[in-house]
N, C-alpha and C. Protein backbone atom coordinates (compact mmCIF):
# COMPACT_ATOMS: atom_id res chain seq x y z
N UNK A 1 -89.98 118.83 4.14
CA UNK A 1 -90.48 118.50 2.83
C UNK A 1 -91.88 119.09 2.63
N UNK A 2 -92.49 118.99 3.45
CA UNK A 2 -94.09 119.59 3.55
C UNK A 2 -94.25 121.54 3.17
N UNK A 3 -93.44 121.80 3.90
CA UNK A 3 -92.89 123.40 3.67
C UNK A 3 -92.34 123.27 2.42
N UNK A 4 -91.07 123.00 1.85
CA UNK A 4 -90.84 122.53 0.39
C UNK A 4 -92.24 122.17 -0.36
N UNK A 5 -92.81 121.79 -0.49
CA UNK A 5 -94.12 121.53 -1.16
C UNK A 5 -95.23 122.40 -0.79
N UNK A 6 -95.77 123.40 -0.12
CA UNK A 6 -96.69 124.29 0.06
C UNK A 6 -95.51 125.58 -0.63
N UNK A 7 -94.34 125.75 -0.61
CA UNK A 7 -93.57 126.96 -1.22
C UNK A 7 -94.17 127.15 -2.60
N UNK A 8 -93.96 125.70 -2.99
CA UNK A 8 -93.74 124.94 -4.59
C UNK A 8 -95.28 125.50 -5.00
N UNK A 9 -96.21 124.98 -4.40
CA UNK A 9 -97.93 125.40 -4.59
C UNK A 9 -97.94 127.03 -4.64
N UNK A 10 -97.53 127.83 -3.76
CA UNK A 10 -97.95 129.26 -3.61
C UNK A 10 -96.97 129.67 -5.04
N UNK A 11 -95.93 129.17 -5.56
CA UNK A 11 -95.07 130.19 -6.47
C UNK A 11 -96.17 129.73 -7.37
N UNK A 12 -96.55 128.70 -7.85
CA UNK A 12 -97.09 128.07 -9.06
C UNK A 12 -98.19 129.26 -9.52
N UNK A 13 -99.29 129.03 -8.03
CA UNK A 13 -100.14 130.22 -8.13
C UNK A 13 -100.25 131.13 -8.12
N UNK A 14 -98.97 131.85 -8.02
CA UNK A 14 -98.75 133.26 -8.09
C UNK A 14 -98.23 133.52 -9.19
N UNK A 15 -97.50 132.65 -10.64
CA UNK A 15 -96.94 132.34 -11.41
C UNK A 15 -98.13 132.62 -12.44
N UNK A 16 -99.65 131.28 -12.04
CA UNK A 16 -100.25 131.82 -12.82
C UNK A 16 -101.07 133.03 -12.76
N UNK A 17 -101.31 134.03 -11.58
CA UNK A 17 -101.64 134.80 -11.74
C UNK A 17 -101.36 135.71 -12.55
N UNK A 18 -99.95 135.86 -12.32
CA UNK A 18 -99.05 136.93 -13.23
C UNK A 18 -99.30 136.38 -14.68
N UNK A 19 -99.68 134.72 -15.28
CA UNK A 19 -99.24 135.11 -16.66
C UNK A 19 -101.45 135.26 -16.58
N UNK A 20 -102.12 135.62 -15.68
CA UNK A 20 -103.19 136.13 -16.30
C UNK A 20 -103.46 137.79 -16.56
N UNK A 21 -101.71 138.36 -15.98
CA UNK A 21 -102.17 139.59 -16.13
C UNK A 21 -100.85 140.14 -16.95
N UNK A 22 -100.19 138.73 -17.69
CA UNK A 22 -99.10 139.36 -18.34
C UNK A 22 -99.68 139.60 -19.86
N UNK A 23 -98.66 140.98 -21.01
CA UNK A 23 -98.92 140.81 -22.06
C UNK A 23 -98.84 139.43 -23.53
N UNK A 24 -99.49 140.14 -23.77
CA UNK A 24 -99.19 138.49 -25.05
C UNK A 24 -98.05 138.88 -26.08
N UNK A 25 -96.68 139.01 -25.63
CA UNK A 25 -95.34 139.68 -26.46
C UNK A 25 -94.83 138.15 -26.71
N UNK A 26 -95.35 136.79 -26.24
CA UNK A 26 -94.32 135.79 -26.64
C UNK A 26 -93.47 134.89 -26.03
N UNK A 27 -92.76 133.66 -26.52
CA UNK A 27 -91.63 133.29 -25.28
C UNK A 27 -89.98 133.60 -26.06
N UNK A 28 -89.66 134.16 -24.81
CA UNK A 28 -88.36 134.44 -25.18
C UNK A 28 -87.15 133.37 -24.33
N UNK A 29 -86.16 133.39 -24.59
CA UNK A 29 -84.99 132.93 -24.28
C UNK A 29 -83.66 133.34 -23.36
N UNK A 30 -83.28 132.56 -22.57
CA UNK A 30 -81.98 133.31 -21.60
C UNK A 30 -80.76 132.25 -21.37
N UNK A 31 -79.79 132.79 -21.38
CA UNK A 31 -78.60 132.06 -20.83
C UNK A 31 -77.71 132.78 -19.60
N UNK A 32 -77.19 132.17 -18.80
CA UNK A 32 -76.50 133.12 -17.84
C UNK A 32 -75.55 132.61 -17.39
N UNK A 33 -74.19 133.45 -17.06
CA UNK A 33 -73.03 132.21 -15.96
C UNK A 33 -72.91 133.89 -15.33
N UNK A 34 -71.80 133.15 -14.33
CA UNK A 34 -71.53 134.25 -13.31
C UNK A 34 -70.67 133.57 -12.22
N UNK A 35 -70.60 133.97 -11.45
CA UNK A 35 -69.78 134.35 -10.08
C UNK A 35 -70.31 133.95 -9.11
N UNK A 36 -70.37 133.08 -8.44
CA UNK A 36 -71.19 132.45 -7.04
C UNK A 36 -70.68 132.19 -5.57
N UNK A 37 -71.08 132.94 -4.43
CA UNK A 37 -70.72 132.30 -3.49
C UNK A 37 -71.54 131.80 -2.59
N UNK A 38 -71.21 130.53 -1.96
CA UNK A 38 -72.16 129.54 -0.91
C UNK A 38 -71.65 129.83 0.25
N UNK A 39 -72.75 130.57 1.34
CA UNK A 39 -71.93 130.65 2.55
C UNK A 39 -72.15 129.21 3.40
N UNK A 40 -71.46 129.37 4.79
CA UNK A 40 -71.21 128.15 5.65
C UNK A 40 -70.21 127.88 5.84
N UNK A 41 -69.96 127.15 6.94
CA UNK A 41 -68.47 126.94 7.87
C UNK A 41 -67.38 126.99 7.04
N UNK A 42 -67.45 126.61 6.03
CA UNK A 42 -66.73 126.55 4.79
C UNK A 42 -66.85 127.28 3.78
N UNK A 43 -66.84 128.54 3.39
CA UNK A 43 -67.16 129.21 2.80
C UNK A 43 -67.13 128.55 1.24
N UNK A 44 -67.24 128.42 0.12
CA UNK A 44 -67.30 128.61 -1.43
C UNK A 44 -67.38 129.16 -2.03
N UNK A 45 -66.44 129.32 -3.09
CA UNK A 45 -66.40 130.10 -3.97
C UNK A 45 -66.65 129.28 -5.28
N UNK A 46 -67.29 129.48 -6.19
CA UNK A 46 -67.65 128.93 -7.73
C UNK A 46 -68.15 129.46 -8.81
N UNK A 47 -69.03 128.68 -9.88
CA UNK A 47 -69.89 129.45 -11.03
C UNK A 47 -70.95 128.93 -10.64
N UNK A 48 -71.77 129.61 -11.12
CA UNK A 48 -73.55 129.53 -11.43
C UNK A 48 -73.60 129.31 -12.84
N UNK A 49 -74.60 128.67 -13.47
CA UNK A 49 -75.12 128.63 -15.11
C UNK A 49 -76.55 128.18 -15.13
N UNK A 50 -77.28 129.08 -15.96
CA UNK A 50 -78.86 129.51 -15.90
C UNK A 50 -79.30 129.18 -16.77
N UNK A 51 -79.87 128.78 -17.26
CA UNK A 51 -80.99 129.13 -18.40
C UNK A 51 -82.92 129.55 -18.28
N UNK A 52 -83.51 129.75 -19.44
CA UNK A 52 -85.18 129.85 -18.50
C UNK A 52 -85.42 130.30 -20.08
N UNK A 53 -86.64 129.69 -20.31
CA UNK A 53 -87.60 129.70 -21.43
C UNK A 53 -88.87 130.91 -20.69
N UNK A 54 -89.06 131.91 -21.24
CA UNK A 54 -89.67 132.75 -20.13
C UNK A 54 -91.52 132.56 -21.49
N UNK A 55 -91.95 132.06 -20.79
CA UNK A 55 -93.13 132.13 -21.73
C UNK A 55 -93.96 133.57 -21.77
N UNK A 56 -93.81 134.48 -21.04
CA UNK A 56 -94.35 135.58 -21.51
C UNK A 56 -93.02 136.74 -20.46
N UNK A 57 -93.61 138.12 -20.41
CA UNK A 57 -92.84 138.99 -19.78
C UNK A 57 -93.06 138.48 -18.49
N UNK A 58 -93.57 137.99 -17.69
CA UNK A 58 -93.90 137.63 -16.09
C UNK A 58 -93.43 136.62 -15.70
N UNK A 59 -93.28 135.25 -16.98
CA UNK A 59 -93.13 133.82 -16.15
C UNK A 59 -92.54 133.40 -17.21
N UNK A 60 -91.82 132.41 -16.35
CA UNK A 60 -90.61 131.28 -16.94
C UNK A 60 -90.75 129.83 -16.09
N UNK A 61 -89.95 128.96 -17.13
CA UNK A 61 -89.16 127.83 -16.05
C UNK A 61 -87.82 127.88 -16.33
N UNK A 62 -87.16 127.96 -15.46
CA UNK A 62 -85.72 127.95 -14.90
C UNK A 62 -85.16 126.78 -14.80
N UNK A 63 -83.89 126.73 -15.29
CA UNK A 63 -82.71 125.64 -14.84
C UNK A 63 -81.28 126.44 -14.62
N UNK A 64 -81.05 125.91 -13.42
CA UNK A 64 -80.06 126.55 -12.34
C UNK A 64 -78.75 125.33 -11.86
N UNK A 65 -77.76 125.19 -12.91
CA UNK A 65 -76.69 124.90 -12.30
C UNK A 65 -75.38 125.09 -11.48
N UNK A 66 -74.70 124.78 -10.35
CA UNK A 66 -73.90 125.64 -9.57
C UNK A 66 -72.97 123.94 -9.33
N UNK A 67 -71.77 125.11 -9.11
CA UNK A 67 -70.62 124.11 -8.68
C UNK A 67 -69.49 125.25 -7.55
N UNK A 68 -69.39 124.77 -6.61
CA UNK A 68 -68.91 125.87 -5.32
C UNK A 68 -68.11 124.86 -4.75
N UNK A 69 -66.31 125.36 -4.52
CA UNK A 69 -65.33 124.49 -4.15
C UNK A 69 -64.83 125.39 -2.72
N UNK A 70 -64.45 124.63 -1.54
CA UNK A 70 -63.98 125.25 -0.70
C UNK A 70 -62.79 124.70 0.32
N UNK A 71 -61.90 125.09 1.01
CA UNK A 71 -60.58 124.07 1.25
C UNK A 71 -60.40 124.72 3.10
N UNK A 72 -60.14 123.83 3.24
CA UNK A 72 -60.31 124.19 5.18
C UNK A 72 -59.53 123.28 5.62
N UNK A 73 -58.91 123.49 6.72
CA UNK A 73 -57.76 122.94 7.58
C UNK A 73 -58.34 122.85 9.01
N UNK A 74 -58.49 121.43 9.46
CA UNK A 74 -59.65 120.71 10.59
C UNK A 74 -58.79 119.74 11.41
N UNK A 75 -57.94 120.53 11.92
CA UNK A 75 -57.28 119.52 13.17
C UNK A 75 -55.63 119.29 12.21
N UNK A 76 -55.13 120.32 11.75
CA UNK A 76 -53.99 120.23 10.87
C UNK A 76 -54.33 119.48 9.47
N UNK A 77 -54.83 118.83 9.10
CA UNK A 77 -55.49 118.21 8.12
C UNK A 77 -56.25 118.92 7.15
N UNK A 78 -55.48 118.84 5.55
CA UNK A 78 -56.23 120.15 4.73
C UNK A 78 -57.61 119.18 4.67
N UNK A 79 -58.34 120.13 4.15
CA UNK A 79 -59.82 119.38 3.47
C UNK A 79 -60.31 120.17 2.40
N UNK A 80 -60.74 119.16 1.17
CA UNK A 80 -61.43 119.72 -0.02
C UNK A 80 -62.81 119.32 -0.14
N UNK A 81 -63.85 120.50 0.38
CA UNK A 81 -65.39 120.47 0.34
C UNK A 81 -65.44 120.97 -0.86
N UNK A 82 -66.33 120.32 -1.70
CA UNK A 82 -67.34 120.47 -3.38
C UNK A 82 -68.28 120.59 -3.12
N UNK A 83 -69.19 121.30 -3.83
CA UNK A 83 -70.85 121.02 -3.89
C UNK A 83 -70.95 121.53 -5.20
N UNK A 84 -72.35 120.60 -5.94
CA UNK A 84 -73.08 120.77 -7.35
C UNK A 84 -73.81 120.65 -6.81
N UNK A 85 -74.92 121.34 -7.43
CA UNK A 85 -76.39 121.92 -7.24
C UNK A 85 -76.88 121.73 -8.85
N UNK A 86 -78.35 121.23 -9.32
CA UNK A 86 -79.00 121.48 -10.19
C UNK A 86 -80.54 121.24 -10.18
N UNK A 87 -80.60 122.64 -10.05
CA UNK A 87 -82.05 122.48 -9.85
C UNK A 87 -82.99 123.66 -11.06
N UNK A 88 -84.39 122.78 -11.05
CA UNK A 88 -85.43 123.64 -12.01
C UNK A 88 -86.19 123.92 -11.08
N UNK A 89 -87.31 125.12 -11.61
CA UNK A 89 -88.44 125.58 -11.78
C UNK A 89 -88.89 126.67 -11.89
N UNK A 90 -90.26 127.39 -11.55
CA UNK A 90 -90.87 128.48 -12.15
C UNK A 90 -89.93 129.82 -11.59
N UNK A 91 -90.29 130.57 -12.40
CA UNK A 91 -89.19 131.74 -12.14
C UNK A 91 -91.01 133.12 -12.27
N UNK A 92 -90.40 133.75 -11.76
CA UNK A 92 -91.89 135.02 -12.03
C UNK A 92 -91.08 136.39 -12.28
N UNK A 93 -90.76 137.27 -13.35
CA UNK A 93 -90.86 138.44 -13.33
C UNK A 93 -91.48 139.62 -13.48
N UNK A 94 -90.66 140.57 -12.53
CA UNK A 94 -91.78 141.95 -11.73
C UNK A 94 -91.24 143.39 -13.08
N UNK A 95 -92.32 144.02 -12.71
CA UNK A 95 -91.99 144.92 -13.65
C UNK A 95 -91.50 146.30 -13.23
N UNK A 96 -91.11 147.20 -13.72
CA UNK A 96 -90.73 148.61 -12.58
C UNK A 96 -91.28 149.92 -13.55
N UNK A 97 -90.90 151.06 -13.57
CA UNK A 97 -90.82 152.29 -13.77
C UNK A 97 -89.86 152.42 -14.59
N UNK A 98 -89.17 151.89 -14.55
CA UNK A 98 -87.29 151.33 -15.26
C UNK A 98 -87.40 150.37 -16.13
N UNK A 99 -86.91 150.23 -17.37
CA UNK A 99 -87.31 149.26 -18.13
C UNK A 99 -85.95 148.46 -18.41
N UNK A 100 -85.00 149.17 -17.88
CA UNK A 100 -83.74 148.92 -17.44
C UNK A 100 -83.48 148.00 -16.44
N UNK A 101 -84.63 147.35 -15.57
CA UNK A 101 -84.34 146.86 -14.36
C UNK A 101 -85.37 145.76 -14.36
N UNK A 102 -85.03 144.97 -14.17
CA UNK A 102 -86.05 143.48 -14.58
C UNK A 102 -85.99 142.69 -13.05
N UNK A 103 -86.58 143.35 -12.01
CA UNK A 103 -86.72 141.81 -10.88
C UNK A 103 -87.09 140.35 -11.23
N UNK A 104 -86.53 139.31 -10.55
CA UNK A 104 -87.49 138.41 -10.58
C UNK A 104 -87.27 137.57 -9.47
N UNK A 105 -88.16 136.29 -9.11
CA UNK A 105 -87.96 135.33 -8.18
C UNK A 105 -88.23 134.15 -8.56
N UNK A 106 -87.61 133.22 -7.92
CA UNK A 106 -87.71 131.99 -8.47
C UNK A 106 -87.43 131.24 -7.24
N UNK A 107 -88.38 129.79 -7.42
CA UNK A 107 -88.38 128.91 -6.84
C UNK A 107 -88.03 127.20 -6.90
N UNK A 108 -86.67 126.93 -6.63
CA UNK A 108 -86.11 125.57 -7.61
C UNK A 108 -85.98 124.60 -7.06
N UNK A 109 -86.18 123.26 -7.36
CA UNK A 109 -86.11 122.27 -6.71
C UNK A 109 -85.26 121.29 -7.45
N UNK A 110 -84.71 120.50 -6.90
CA UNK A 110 -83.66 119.58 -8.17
C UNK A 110 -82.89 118.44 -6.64
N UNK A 111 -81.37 118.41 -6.82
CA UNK A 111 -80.14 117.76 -5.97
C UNK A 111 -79.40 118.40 -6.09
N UNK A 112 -78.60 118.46 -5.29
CA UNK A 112 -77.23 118.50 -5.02
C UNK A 112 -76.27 117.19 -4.78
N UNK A 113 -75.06 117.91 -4.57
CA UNK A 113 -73.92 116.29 -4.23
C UNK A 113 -72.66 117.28 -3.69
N UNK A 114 -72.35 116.32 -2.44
CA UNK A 114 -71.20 116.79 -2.04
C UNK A 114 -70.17 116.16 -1.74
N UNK A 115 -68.68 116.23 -1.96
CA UNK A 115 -67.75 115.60 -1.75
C UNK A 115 -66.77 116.23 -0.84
N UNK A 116 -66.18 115.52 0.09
CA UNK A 116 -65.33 115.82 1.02
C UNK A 116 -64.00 114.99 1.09
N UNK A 117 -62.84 115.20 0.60
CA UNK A 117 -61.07 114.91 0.61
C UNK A 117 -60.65 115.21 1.54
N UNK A 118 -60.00 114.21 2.57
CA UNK A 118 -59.12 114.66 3.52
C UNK A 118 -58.00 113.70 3.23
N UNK A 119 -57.06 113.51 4.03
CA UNK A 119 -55.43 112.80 3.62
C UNK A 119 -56.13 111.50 4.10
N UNK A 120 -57.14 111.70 5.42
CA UNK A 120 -58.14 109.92 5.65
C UNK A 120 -58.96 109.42 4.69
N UNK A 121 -59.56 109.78 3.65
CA UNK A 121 -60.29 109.47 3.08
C UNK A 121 -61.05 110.36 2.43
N UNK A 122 -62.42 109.87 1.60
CA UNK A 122 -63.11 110.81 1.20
C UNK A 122 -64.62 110.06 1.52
N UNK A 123 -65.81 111.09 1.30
CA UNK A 123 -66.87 110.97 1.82
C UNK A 123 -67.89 111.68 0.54
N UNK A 124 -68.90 111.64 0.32
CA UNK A 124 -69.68 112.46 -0.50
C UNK A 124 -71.15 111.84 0.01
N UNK A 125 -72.18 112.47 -0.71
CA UNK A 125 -73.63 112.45 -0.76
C UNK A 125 -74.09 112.85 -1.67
N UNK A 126 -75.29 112.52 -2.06
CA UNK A 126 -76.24 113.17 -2.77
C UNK A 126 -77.69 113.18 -1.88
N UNK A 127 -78.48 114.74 -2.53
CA UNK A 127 -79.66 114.59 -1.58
C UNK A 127 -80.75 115.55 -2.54
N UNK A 128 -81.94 115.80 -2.04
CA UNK A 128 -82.64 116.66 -2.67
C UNK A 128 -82.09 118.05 -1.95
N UNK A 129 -82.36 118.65 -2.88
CA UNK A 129 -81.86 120.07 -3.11
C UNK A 129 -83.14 121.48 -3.14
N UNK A 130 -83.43 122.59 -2.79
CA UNK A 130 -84.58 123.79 -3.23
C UNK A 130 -83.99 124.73 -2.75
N UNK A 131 -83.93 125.65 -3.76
CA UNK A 131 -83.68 127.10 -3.37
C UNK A 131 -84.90 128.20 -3.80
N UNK A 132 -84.80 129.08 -3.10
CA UNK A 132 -85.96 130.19 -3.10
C UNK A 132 -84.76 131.69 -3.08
N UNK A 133 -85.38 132.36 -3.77
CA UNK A 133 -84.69 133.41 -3.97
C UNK A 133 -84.95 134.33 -5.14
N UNK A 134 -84.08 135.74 -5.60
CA UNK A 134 -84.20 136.03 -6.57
C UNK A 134 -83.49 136.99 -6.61
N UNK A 135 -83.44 137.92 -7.46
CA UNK A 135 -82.30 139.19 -7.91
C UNK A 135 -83.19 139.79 -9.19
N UNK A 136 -82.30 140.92 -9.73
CA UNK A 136 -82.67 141.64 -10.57
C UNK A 136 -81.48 141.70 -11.95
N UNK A 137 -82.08 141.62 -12.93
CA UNK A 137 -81.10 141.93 -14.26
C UNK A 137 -81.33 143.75 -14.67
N UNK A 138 -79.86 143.83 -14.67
CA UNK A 138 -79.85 145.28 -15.66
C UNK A 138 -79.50 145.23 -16.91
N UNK A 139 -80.20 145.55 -17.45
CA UNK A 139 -80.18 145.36 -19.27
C UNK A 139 -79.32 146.29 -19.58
N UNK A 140 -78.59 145.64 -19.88
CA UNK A 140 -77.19 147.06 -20.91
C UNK A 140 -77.23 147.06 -22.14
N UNK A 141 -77.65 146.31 -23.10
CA UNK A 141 -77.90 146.22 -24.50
C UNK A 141 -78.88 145.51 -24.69
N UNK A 142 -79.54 145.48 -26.08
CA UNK A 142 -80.60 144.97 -26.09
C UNK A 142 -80.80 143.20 -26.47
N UNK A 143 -79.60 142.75 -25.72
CA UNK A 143 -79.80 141.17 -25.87
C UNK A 143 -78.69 140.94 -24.53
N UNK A 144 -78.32 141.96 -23.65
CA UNK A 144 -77.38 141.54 -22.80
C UNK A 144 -77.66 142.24 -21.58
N UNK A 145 -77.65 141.71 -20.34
CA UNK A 145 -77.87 142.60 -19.06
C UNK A 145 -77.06 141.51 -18.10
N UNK A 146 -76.81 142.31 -16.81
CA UNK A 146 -76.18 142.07 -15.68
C UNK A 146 -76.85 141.81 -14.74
N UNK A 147 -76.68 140.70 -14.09
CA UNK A 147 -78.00 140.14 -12.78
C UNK A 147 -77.15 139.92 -11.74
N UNK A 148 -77.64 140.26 -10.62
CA UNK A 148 -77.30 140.05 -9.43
C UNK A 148 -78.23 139.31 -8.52
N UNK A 149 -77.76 138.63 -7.80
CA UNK A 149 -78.94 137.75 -7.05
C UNK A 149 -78.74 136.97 -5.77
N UNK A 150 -79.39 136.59 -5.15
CA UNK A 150 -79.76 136.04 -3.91
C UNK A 150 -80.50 134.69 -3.52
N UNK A 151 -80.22 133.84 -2.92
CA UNK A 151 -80.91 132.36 -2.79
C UNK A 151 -80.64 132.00 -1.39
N UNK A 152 -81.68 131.29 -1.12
CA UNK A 152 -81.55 130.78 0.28
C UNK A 152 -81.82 129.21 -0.02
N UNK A 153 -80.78 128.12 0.52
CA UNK A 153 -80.10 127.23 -0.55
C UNK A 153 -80.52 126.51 0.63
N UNK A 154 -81.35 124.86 0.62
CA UNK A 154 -81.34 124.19 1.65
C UNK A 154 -81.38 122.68 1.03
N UNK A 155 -80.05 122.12 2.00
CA UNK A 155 -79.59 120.78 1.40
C UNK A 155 -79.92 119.88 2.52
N UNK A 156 -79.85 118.40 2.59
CA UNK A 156 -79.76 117.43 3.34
C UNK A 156 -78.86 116.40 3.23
N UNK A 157 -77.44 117.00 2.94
CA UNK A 157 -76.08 116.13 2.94
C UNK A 157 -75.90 115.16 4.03
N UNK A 158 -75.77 114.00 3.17
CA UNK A 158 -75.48 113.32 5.17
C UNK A 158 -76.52 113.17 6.43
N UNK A 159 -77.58 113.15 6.08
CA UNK A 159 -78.25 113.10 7.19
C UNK A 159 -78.35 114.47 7.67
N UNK A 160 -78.18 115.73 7.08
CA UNK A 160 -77.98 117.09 8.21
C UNK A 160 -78.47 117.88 6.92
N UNK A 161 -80.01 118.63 7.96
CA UNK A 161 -80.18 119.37 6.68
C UNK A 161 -79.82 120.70 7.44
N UNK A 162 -79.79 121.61 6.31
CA UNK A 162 -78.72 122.52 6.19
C UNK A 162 -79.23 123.92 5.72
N UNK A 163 -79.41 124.92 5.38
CA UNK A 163 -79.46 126.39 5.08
C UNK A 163 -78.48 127.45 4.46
N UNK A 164 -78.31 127.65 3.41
CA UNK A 164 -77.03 128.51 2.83
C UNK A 164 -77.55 129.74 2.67
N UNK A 165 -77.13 130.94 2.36
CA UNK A 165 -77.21 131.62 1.57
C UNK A 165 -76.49 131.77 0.35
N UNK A 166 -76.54 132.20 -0.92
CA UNK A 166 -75.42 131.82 -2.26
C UNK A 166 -75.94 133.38 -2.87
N UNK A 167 -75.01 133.92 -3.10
CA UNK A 167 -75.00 135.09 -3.33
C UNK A 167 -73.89 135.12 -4.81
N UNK A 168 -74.72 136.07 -5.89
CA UNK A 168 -74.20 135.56 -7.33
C UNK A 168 -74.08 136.75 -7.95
N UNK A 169 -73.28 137.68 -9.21
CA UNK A 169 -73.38 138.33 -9.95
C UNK A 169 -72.61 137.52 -11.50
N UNK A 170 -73.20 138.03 -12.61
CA UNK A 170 -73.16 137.12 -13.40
C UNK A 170 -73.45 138.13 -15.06
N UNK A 171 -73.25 137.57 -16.14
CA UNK A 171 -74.06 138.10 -17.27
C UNK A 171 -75.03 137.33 -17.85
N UNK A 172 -75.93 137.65 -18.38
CA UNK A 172 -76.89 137.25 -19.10
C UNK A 172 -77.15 137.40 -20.70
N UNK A 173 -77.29 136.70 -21.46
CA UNK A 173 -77.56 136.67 -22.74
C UNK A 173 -78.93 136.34 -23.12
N UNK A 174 -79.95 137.17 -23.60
CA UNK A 174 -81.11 137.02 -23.78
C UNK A 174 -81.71 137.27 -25.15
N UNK A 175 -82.39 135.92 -25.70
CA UNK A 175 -82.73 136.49 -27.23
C UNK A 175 -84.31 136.90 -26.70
N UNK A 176 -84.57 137.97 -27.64
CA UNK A 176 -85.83 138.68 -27.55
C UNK A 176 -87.06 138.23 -28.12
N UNK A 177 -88.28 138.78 -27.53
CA UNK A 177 -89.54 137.95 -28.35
C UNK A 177 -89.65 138.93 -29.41
């Protein structure tokens, strides 16, 4: 949690650095879904859904919802693992040579919840949730681009905290400032 909270401090301040050296163009708007996978013993497959109020070209706050379903067979016994994820916060974007190519990173904190079905029973949790990560959008029109991205996803289901990677491609819908 302490590491979770010094992450949270360094994005903030690096967040506001950038909006002291971003232009004054405005806040614009984003929506996003896509394609998600959660790795781990259990692999997942699901959607991602985004949104982020970006207050200038450099910085935003982010909201990051995910739902990742996965089915495994544990001693002859099928099993149905779920996980939801929803988490906010600051997002920072980088600029390039390419105006076509929009990095960014973001740092989110929120819950998750997980549920587990076997023919014995079922089990679930809820816990706090933060992911750190980021990807890049390619702008293909001028209100639409393609993002690809990367997160390093850490839960505490159950008493066991945990480490994912979630790896996403997706579209984006963005109204302009």
């Amino acid at each position: 949690m302490k590491k979770a909270a010094i992450l949270f401090c360094l994005t903030v301040l690096f967040s506001l650095c950038a909006v002291a050296q971003s232009s004054s163009t405005g806040p614009s708007a984003e929506l996003g879904f896509g394609y998600a996978h959660l790795t781990g013993d259990v692999g997942k497959n699901g959607w991602n859904a985004t949104g982020a109020l970006n207050f200038s070209d450099r910085w935003g706050i982010e909201a990051d919802f995910g739902g990742y379903y996965g089915k495994d067979s544990i001693l002859g016994f099928n099993v149905n693992n779920d996980v939801y994820t929803y988490t906010f916060g600051p997002k920072v974007m980088f600029t390039t040579g390419d105006e076509r190519v929009t990095p960014f990173a973001h740092l989110l904190f929120g819950g998750g919840h997980e549920s587990a079905d076997t023919p014995l029973g079922s089990q679930s949790d809820s816990a706090f949730t933060w992911m750190l990560g980021g990807g890049a959008d390619l702008n293909l029109a001028h209100n639409w681009a393609a993002r690809g991205k990367i997160d390093f996803v850490r839960t505490n289901f159950f008493d066991n905290g945990d480490t994912h990677a979630r790896l996403g491609v997706g579209i984006v819908y963005k109204w302009s400032r």
